[in-house]
Protein backbone atom coordinates (compact mmCIF):
# COMPACT_ATOMS: atom_id res chain seq x y z
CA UNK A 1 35.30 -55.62 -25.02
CA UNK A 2 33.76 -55.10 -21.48
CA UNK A 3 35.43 -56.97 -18.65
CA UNK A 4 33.21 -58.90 -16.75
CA UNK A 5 34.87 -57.19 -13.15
CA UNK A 6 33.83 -54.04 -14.66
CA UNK A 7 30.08 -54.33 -14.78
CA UNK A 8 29.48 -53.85 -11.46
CA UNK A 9 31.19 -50.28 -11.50
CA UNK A 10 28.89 -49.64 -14.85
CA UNK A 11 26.04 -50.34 -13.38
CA UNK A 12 26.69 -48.21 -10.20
CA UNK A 13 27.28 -45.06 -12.29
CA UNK A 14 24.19 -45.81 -14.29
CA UNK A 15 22.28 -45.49 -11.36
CA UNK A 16 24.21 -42.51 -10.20
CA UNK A 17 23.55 -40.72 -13.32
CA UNK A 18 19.80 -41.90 -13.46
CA UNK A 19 18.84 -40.53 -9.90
CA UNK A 20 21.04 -36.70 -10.77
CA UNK A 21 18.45 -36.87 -14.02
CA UNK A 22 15.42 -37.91 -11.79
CA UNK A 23 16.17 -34.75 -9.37
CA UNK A 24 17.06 -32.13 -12.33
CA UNK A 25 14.33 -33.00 -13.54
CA UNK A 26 11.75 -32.40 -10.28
CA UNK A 27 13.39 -29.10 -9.81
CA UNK A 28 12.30 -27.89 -13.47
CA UNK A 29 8.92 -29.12 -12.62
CA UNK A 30 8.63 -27.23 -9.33
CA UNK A 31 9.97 -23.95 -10.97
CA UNK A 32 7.73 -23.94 -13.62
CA UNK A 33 4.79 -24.57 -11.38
CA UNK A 34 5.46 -21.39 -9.25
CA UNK A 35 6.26 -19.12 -12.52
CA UNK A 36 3.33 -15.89 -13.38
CA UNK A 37 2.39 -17.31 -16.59
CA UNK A 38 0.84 -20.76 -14.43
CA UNK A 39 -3.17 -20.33 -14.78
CA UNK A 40 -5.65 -19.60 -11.93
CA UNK A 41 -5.58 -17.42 -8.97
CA UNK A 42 -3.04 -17.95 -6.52
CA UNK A 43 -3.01 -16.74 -2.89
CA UNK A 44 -2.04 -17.90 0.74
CA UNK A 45 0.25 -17.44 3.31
CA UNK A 46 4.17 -18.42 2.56
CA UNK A 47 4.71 -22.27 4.14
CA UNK A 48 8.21 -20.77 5.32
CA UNK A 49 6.42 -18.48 7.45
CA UNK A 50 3.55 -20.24 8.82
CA UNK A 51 3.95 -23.80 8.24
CA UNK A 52 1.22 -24.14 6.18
CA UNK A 53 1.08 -25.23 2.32
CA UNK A 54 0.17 -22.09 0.44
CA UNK A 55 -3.01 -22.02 -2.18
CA UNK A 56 -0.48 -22.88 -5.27
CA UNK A 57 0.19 -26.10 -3.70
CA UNK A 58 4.65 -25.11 -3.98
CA UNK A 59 6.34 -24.97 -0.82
CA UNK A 60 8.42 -21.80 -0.73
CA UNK A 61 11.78 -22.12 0.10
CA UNK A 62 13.22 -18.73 0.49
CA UNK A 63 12.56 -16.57 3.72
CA UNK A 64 11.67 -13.26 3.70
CA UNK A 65 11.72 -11.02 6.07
CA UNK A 66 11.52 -7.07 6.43
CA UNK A 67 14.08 -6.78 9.38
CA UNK A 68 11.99 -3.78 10.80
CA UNK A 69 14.27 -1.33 12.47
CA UNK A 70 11.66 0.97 15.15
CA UNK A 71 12.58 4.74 14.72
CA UNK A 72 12.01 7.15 18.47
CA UNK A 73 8.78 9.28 17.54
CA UNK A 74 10.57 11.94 20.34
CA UNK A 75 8.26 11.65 22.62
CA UNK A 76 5.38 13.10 20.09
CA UNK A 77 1.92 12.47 20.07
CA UNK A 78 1.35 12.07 16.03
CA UNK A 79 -2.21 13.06 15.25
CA UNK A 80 -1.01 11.70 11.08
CA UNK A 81 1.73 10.51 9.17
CA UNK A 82 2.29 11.98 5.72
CA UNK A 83 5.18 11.32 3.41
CA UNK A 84 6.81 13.16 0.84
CA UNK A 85 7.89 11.41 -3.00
CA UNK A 86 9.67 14.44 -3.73
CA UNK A 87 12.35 14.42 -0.66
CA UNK A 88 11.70 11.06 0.17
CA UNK A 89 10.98 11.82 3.67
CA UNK A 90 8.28 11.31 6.42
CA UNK A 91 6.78 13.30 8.57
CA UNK A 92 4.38 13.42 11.01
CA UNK A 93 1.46 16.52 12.08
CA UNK A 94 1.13 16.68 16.01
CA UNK A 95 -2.31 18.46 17.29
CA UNK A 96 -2.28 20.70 19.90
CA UNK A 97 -6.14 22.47 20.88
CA UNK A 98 -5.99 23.78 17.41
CA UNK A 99 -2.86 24.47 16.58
CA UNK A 100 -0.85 21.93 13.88
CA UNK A 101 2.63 21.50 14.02
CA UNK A 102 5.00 19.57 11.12
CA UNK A 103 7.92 17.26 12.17
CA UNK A 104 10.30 16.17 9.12
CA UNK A 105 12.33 12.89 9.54
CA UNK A 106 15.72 13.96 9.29
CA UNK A 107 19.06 11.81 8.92
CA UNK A 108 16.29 8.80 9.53
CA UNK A 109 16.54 9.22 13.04
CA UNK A 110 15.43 12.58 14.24
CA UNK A 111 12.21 14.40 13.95
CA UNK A 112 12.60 18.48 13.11
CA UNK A 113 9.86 21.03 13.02
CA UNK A 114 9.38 22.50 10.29
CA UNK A 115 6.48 24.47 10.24
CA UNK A 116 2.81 24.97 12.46
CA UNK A 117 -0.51 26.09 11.46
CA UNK A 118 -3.37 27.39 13.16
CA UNK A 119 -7.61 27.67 12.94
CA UNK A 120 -9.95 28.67 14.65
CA UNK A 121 -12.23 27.04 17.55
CA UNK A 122 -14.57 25.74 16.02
CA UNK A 123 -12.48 24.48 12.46
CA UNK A 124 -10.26 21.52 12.36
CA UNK A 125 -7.84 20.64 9.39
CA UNK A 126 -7.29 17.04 8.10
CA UNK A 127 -6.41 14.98 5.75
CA UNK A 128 -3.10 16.17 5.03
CA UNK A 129 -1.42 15.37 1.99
CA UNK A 130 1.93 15.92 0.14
CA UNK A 131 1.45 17.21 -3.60
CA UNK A 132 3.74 16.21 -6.44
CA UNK A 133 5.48 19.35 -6.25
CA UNK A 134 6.19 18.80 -2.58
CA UNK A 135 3.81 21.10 -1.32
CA UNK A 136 1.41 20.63 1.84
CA UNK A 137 -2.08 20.15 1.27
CA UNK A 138 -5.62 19.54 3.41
CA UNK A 139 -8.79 20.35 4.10
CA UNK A 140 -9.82 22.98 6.66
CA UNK A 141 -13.68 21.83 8.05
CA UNK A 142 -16.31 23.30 9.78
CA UNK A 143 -18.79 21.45 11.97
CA UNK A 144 -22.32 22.48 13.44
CA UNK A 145 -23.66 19.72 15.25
CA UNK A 146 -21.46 16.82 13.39
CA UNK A 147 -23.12 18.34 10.43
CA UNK A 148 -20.10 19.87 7.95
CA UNK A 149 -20.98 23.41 7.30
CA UNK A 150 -17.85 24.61 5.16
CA UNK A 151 -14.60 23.01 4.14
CA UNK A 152 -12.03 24.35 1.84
CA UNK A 153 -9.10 22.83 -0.32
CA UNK A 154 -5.89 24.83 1.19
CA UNK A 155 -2.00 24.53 0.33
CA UNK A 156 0.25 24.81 3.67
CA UNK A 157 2.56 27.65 3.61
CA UNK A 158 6.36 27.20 5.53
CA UNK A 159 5.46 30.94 7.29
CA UNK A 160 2.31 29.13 8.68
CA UNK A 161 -0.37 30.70 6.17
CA UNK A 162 -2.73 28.95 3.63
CA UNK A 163 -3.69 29.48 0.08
CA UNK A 164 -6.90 28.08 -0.75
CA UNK A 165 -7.16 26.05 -4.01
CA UNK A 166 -10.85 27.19 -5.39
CA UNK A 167 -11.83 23.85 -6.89
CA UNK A 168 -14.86 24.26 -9.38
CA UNK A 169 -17.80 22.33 -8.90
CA UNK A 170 -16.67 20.92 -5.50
CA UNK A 171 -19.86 20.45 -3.79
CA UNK A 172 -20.64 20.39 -0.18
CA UNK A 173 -19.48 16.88 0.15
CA UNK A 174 -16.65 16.09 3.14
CA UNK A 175 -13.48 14.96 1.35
CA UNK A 176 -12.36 12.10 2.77
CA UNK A 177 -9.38 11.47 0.84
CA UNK A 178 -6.40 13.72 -0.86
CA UNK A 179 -4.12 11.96 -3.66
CA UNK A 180 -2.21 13.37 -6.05
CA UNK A 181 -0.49 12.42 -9.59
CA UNK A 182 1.68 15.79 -11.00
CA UNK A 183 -0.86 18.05 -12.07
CA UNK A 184 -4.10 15.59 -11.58
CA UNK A 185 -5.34 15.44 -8.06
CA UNK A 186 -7.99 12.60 -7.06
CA UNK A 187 -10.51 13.27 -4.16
CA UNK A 188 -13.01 10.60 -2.56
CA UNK A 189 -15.88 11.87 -0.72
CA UNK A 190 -17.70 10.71 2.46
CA UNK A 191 -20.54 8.93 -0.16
CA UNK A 192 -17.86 7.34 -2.07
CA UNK A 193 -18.03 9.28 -5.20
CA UNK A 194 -14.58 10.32 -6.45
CA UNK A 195 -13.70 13.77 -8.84
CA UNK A 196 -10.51 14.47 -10.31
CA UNK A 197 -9.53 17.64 -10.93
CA UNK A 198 -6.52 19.17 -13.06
CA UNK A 199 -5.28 21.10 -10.04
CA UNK A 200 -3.44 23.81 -12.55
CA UNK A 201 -6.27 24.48 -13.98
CA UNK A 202 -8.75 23.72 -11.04
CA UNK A 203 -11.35 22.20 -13.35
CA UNK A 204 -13.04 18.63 -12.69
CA UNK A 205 -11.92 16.08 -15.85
CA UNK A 206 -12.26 12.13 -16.53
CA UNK A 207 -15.57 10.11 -15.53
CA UNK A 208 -17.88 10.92 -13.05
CA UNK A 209 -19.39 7.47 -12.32
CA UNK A 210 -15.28 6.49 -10.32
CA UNK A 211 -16.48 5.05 -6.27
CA UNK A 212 -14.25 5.09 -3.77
CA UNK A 213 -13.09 3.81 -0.54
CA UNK A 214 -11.55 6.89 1.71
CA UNK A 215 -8.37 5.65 3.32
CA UNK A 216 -7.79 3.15 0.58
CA UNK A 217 -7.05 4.08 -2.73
CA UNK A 218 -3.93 4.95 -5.03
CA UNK A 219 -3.74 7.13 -7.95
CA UNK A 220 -1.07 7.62 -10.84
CA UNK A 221 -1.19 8.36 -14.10
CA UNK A 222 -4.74 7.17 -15.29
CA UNK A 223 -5.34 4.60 -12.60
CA UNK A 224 -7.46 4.89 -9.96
CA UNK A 225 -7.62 1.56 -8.16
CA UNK A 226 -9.27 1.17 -4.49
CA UNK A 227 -11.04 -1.49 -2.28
CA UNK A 228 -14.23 -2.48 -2.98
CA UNK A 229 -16.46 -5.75 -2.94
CA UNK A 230 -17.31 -7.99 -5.81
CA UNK A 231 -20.72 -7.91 -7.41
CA UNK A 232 -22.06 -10.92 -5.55
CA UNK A 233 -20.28 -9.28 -2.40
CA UNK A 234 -18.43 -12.56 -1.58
CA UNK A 235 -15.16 -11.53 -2.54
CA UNK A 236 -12.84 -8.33 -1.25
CA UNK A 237 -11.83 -6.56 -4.57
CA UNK A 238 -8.77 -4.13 -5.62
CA UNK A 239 -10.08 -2.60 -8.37
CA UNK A 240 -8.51 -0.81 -11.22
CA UNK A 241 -10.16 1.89 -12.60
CA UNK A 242 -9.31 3.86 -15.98
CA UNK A 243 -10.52 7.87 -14.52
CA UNK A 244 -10.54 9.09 -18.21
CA UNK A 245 -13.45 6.23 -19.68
CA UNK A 246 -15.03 5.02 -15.50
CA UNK A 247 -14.40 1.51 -16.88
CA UNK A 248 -12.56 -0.85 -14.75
CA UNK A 249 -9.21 -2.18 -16.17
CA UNK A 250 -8.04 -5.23 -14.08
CA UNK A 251 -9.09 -6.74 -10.39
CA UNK A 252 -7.39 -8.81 -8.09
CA UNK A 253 -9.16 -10.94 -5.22
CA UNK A 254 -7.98 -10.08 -1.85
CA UNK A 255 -9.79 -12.84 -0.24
CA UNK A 256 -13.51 -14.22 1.02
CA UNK A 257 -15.69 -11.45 2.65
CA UNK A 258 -15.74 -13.68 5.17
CA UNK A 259 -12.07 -13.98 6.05
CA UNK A 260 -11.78 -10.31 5.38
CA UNK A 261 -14.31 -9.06 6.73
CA UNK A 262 -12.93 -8.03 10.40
CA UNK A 263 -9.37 -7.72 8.61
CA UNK A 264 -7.59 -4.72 7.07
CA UNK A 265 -6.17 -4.18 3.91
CA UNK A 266 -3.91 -1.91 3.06
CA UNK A 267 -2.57 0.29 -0.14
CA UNK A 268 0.43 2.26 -0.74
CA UNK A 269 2.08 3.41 -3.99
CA UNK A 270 5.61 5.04 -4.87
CA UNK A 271 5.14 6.55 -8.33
CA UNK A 272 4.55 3.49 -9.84
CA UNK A 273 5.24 0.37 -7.39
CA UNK A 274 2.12 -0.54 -5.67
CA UNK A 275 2.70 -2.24 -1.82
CA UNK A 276 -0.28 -4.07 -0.62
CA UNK A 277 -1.02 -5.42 2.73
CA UNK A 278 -3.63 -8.09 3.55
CA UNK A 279 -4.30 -10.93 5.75
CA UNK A 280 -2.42 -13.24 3.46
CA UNK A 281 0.86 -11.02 3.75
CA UNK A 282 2.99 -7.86 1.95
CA UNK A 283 2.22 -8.16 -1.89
CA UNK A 284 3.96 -5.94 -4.18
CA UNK A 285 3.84 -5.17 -8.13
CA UNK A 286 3.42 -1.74 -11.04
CA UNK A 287 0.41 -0.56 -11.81
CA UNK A 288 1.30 -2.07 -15.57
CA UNK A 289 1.62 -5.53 -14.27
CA UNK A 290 -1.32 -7.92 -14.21
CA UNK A 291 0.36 -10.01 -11.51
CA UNK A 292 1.20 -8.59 -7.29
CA UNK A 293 3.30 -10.86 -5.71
CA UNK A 294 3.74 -11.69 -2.15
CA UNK A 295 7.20 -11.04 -0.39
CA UNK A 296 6.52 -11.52 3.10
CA UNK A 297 3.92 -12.21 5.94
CA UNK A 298 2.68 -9.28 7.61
CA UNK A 299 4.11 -11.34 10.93
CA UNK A 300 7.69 -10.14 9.59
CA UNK A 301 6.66 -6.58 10.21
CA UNK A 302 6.67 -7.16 13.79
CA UNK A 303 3.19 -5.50 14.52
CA UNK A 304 0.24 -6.86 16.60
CA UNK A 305 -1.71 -7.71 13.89
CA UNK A 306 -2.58 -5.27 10.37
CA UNK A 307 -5.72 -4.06 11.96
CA UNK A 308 -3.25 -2.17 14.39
CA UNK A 309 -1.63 -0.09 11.39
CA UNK A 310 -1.60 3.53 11.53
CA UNK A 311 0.52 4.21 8.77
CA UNK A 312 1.86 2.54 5.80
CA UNK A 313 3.97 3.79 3.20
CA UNK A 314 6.31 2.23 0.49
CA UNK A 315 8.87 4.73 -0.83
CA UNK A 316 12.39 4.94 -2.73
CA UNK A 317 14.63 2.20 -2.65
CA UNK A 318 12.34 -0.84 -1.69
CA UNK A 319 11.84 1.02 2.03
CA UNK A 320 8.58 0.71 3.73
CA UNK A 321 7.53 2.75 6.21
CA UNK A 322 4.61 2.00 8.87
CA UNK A 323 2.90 2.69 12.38
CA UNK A 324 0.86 0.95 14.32
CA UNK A 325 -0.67 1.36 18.11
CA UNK A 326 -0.40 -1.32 20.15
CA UNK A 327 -2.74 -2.48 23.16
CA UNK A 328 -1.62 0.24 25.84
CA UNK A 329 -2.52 3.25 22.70
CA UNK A 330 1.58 3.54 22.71
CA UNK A 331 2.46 4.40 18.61
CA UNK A 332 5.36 2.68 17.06
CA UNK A 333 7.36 3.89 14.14
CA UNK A 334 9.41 1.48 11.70
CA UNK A 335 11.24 0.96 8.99
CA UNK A 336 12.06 -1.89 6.83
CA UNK A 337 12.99 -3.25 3.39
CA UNK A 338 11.33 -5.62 0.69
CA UNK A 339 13.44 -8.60 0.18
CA UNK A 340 12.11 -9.67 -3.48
CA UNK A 341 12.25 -13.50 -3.26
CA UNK A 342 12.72 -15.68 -6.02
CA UNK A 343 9.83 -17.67 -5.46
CA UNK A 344 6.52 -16.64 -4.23
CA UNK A 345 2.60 -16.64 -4.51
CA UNK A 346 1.12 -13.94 -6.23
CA UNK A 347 -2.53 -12.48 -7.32
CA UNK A 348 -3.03 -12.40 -10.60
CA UNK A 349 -6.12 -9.97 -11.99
CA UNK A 350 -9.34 -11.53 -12.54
């Protein structure tokens, strides 16, 4: 039997145990509301970063931040940055008249010169590129009046020569854009038409209907996915495409033309982890995955703003690498890492 001097100690650990239920049972309830499989598209910038409520509607409680570290450029005057998957290291191409030199990042904190090229007067060479079997690749151009007379597909020698890749069926096109994928090598064209090419074999394969922004686009495997606009043009697209059919596998919305529109977005892949910047933050993700999710606001990066990016480069071991220019034309080179936070917004494809 119950004591009647003991009720009043029931009744306070009734309510005790009531309210730990009551908060359990909130924090299931949030979780599950911020989990992939939750319908609709979700974007937005992190509330722990800005202040503001993100798209989702969940506050995110975990902070994430890069913690850039800025790396000396050695007084160089990059004309590009390039990176290599196959040593894992940066590097940058200085321009001189017309003479190219190649600085390595070595030890993370020193730049070494490696090799130089040279052309003639009236050439230039661009869009340098590493291959998947660590070579050096571009494009050596000639212009007549701003009108592009010859250009041919070259491989960078370390004794400062070239050997020129005879691509069939190139066309008189400008390439715009060099990425590679082992053997298959993906180029985008001044008119936005894309060609890949089985670079052994130097022959042109997969559809021939692919369109492409120059600048920003990845490419592995059979994926070719780039920026491009929506069919009613209100919407700022990453697009997925399938090279070996032309048909377009997923999409994720990067935001309203009109909030996009003076912003930029960009793309970076490391074999198969995509890194995506926008004006909503850092989203990363596989090409596999139907979901990117966002670790961080591009404020961590410690950058004027994304339209001031030079550079940006995911790699091995969750590092990103990036440059940017700031007001006075002075170049900055950093370094961080992706945090992966337990709980964040993502875009899902559409």
């Amino acid at each position: 039997m119950i004591h009647m001097k003991n009720i009043p100690n029931l009744v306070y650990y009734a309510v005790y145990l009531l309210t730990c239920l009551v908060f359990i049972g909130c924090g299931q309830y949030t979780g599950n509301a911020a989990s992939p499989s939750a319908s609709g598209f979700l974007s937005g910038r992190d509330p722990s970063l800005t202040g503001n409520s993100s798209a989702s509607g969940n506050s995110v409680a975990v902070v994430s931040a890069l913690s850039p570290e800025k790396i000396s450029l050695d007084g160089h005057k990059p004309e590009t940055f390039l990176y290599s998957s196959v040593d894992n290291t940066p590097a940058m191409i200085t321009r001189k008249e017309n003479r190219y030199t190649l600085y390595l990042l070595r030890d993370g904190t020193s730049w070494k010169k490696s090799a130089s090229w040279k052309c003639r007067g009236s050439e230039v060479l661009d869009t340098f590129t590493y291959g998947s079997d660590g070579a050096l690749y571009c494009c050596l151009k000639e212009f007549k009046k701003k009108t592009l007379i010859r250009q041919k597909f070259l491989k960078c020698k370390k004794d400062g020569s070239f050997q020129e890749i005879k691509l069939q069926k190139l066309g008189g096109k400008e390439i715009r854009d060099i990425r590679f994928d082992s053997t298959a090598l993906a180029l985008t064209f001044a008119d936005h038409s894309v060609r890949i090419y089985n670079i052994s074999e130097k022959r042109a394969l997969g559809a021939l209907s692919l369109k492409g922004m120059p600048g920003k686009n990845l490419f592995y495997r059979y994926h070719y996915i780039t920026e491009t606009a929506s069919k009613d043009s209100k919407s700022i697209l990453l697009r997925d495409y399938d090279i070996r059919s032309g048909e377009t596998d997923k999409s994720f919305v990067l935001g309203k033309t009109r909030e996009t529109k003076s912003a930029s977005i960009h793309l970076s892949n490391y074999h198969g982890n995509i890194c995506v910047l926008t004006p909503a933050g850092l989203y990363t993700g596989t090409f596999d995955e139907a979901v990117l999710f966002r670790q961080a606001g591009w404020e961590d990066m410690q950058i004027a703003s994304p339209e001031s990016l030079l550079f940006f480069q995911n790699a091995r071991d969750d590092t990103l690498y990036y440059a940017w220019e700031d007001e006075s034309h002075e170049i900055h080179f950093q370094k961080g890492h992706i945090r992966e936070k337990e709980s964040v917004d993502y875009l899902s494809k559409i």
